[in-house]
Protein backbone atom coordinates (compact mmCIF):
# COMPACT_ATOMS: atom_id res chain seq x y z
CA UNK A 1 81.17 124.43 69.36
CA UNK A 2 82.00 126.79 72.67
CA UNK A 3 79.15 126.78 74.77
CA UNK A 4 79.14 129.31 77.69
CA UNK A 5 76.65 129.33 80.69
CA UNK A 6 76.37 130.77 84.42
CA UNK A 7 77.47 128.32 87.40
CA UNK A 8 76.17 128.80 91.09
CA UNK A 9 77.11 127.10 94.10
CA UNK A 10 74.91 126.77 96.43
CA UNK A 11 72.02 124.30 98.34
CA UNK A 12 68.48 124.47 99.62
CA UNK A 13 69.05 125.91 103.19
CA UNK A 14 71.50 128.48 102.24
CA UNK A 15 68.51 129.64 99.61
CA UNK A 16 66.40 130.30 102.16
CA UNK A 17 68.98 132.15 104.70
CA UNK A 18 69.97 134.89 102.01
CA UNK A 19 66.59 135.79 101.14
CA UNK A 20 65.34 136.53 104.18
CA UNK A 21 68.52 138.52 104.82
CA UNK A 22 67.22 139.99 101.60
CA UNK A 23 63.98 140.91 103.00
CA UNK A 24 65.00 142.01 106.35
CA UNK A 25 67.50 144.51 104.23
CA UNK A 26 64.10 145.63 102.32
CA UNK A 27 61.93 145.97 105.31
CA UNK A 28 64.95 148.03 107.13
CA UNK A 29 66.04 150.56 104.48
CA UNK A 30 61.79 151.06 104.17
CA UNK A 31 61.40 151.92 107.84
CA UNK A 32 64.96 154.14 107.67
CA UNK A 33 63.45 155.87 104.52
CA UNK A 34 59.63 156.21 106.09
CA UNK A 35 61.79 156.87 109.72
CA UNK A 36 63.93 160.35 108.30
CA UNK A 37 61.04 162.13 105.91
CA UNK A 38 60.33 160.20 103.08
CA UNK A 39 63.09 162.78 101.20
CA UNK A 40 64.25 161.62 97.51
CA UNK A 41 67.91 161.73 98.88
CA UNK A 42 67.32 159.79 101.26
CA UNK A 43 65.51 157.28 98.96
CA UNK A 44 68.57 157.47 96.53
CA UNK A 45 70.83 156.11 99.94
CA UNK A 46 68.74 153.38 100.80
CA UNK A 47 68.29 151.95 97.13
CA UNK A 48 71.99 152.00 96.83
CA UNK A 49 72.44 149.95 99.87
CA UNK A 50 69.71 147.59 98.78
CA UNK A 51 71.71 147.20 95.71
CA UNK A 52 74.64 146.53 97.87
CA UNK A 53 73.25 144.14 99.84
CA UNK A 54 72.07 142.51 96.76
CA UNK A 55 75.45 142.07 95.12
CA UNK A 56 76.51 140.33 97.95
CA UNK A 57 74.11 138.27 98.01
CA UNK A 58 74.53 137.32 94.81
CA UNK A 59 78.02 137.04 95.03
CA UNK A 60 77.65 134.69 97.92
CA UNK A 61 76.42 132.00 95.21
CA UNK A 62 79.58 132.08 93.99
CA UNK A 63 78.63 132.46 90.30
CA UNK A 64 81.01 131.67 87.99
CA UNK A 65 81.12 132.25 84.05
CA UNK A 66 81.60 128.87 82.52
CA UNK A 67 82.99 128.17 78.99
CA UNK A 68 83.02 124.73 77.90
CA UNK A 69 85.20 124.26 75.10
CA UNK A 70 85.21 119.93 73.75
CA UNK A 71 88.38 118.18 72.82
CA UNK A 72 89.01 117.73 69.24
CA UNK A 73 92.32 115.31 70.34
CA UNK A 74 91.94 111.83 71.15
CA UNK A 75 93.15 111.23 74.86
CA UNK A 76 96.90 110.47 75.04
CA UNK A 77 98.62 107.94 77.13
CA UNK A 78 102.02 107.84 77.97
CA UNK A 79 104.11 104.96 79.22
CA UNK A 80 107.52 105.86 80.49
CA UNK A 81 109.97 102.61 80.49
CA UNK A 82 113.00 102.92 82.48
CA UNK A 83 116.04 102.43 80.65
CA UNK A 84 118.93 103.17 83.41
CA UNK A 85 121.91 100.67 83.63
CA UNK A 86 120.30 98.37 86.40
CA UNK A 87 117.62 97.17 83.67
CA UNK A 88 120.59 94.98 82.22
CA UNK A 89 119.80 92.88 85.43
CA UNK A 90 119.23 89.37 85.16
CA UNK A 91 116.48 88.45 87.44
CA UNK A 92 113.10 88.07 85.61
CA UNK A 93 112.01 84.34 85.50
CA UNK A 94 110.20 83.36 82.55
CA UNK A 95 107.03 80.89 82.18
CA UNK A 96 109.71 78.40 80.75
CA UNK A 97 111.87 78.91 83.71
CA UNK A 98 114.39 80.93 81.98
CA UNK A 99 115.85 83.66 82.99
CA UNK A 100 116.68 86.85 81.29
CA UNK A 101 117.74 90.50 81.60
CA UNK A 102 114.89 93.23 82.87
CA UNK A 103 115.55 95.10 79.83
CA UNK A 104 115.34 92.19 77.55
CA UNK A 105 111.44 91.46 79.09
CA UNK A 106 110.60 95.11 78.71
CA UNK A 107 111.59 94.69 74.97
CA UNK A 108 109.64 91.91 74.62
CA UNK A 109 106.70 92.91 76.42
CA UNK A 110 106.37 96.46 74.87
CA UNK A 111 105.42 96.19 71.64
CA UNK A 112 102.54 97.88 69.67
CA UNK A 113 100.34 94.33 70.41
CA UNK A 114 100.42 95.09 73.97
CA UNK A 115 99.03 98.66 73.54
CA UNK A 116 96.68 97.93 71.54
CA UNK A 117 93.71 97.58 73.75
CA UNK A 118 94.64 101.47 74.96
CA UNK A 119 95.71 102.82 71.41
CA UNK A 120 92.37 101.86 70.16
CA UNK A 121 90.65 104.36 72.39
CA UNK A 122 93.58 107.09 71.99
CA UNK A 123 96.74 107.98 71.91
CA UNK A 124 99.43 106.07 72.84
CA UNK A 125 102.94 107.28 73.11
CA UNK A 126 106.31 105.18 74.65
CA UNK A 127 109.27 107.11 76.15
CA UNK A 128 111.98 106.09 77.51
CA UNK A 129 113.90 107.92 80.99
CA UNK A 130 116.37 107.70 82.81
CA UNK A 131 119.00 106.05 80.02
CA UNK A 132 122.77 106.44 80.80
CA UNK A 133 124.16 109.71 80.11
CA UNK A 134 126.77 109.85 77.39
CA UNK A 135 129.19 111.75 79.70
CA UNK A 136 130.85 108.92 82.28
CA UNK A 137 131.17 112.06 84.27
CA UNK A 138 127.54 113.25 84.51
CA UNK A 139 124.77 111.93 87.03
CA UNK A 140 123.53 108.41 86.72
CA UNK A 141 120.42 107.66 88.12
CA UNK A 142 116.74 107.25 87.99
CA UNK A 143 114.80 110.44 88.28
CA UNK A 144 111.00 110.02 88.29
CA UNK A 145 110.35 112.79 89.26
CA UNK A 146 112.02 114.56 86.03
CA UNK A 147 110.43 112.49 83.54
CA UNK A 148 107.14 112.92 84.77
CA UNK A 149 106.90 116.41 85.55
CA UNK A 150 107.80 117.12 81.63
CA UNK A 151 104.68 115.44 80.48
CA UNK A 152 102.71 118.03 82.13
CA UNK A 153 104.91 121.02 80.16
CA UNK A 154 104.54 118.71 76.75
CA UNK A 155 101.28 117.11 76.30
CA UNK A 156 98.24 118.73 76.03
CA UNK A 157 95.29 116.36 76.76
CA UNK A 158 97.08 114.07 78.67
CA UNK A 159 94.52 110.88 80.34
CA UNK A 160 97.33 108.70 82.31
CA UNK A 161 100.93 107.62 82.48
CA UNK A 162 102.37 103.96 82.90
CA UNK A 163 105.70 103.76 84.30
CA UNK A 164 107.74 100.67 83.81
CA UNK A 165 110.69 100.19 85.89
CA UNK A 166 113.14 98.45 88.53
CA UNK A 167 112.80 100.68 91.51
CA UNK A 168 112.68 103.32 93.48
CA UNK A 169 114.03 106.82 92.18
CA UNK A 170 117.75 107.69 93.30
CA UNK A 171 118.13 110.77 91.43
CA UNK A 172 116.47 114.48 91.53
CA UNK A 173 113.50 115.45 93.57
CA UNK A 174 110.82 112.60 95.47
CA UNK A 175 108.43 111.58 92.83
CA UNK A 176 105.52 113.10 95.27
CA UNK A 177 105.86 116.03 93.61
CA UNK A 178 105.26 115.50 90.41
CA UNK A 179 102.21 112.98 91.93
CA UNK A 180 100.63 115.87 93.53
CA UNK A 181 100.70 117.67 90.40
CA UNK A 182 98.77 114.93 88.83
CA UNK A 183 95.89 114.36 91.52
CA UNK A 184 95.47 117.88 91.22
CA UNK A 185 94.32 117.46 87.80
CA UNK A 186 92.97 113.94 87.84
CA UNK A 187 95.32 112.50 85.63
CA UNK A 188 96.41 109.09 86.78
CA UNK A 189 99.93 107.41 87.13
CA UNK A 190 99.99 103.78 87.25
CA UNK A 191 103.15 101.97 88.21
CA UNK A 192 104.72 98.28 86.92
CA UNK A 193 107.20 97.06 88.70
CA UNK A 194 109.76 94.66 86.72
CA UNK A 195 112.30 92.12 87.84
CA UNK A 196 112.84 89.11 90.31
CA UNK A 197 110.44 89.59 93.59
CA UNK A 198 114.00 88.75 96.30
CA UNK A 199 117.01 90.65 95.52
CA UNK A 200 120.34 89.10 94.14
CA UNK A 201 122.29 88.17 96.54
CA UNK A 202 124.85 91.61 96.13
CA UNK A 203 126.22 94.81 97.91
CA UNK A 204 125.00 97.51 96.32
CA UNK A 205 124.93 101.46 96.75
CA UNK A 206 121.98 103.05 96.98
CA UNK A 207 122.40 106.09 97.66
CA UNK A 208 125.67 109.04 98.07
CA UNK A 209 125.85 112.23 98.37
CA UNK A 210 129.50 114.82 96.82
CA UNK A 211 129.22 117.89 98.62
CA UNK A 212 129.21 120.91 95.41
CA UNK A 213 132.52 122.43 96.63
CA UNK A 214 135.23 122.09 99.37
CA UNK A 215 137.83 124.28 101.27
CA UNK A 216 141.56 123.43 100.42
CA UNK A 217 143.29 121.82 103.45
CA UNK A 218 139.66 121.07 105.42
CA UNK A 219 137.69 118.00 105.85
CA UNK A 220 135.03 116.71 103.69
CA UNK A 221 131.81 114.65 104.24
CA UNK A 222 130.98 112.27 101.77
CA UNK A 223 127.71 110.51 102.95
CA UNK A 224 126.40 107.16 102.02
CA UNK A 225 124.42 104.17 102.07
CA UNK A 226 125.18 100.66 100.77
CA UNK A 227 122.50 98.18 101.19
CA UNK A 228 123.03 94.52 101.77
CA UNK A 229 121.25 91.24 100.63
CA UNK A 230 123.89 88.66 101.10
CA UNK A 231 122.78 85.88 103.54
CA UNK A 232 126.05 86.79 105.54
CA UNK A 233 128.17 89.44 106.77
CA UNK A 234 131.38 90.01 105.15
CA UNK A 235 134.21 92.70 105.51
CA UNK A 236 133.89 95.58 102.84
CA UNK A 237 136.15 98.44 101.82
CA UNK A 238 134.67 101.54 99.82
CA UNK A 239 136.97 103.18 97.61
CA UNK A 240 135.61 106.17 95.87
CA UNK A 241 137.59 108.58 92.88
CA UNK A 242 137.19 111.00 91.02
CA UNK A 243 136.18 111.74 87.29
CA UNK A 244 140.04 111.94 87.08
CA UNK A 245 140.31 108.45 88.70
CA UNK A 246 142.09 109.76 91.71
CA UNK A 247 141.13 107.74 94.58
């Protein structure tokens, strides 16, 4: 059932200061009105400034019309699991002490068992972001920011998201966007992190940049970043190519 109901905003003090600005309005438009004759006109003016003066007032309270309408959903959670190439790395160390792939422990540990606890009190729907596209020649990446934002376009009574993946985002806007978004309207985003604590001993790219468009016969800047976690130096050479695999 819709209930609907006045709200004011407003404390003790700030009671007390607008009615006696209320009373000092009274007492003033009664002198003005005893002051020029008493004259009905004159009356007329001075009521409609008291009524003035009492809209503001009463406008200071900041009332707002309230309509409380109560869910008839069941709160919905959604847990995102990342399924971008760089899950198929083999770095999680099991209880046993074996090791296997980051996708293969997401596939064992998401199962309807493991939501259980949450889908008993709701909702409970898995996605999955961030997969390879099916084009070699489209962007591959992870893009947090993407797959969260959508939730807020899609679901309705959303109550929190759970994201389970391997890192950071490399792909589309920073993920603070879509976080601000969220703390706006209280809806939580909790985070899992999955795969071996130290890196793998590897070179690996994090991060480039192919400017949209060039000028025929002029320079281009290709920026870049490649991140190392070998326990040495060593001597690298970056070759990059097109979708058309010229170098």
């Amino acid at each position: 059932m819709i209930s609907t109901h006045w709200s004011f905003n407003f404390s003790a003090w700030f009671i007390v200061v607008t009615a006696l600005a209320w009373l000092i309005s009274i007492g003033a438009s009664w002198l003005q009105w005893k002051r020029r004759g008493k004259g009905k006109r004159v009356l007329f003016m001075e009521i409609l400034r008291l009524l003035i003066v009492t809209l503001i007032c009463v406008m200071l309270f900041k009332p707002e019309l309230v309509k409380e309408i109560p869910r008839t959903q069941p709160p919905h959670v959604v847990i995102l699991t990342d399924a971008s190439g760089s899950m198929l790395t083999r770095d999680v160390t099991l209880d046993d002490k074996s090791v296997v792939t980051r996708a293969d422990w997401l596939k064992a540990n998401n199962t309807a068992a493991h939501w259980k606890p949450i889908s008993d009190k709701g909702k409970v729907t898995v996605e999955n972001f961030a997969a390879p596209p099916a084009k070699p020649s489209a962007d591959a990446g992870t893009d947090l920011n993407d797959a969260v934002m959508k939730l807020l376009t899609h679901e309705d009574n959303l109550k929190a998201v759970l994201v389970l993946t391997d890192g950071d985002w490399n792909l589309g806007d920073s993920p603070v966007v879509a976080a601000t978004k969220f703390s706006a309207r209280d809806i939580p985003i909790y985070t899992v992190g999955i795969g071996g604590e130290q890196p793998l001993p590897d070179l690996v790219l994090e991060h480039s940049s192919t400017p949209a468009y060039g000028i025929l016969g002029d320079q281009i800047t290709v920026p870049f970043k490649i991140q190392s976690y070998l326990s040495r130096q060593v001597d690298t050479t970056v070759t990059m190519s097109d979708m058309h695999g010229v170098v």
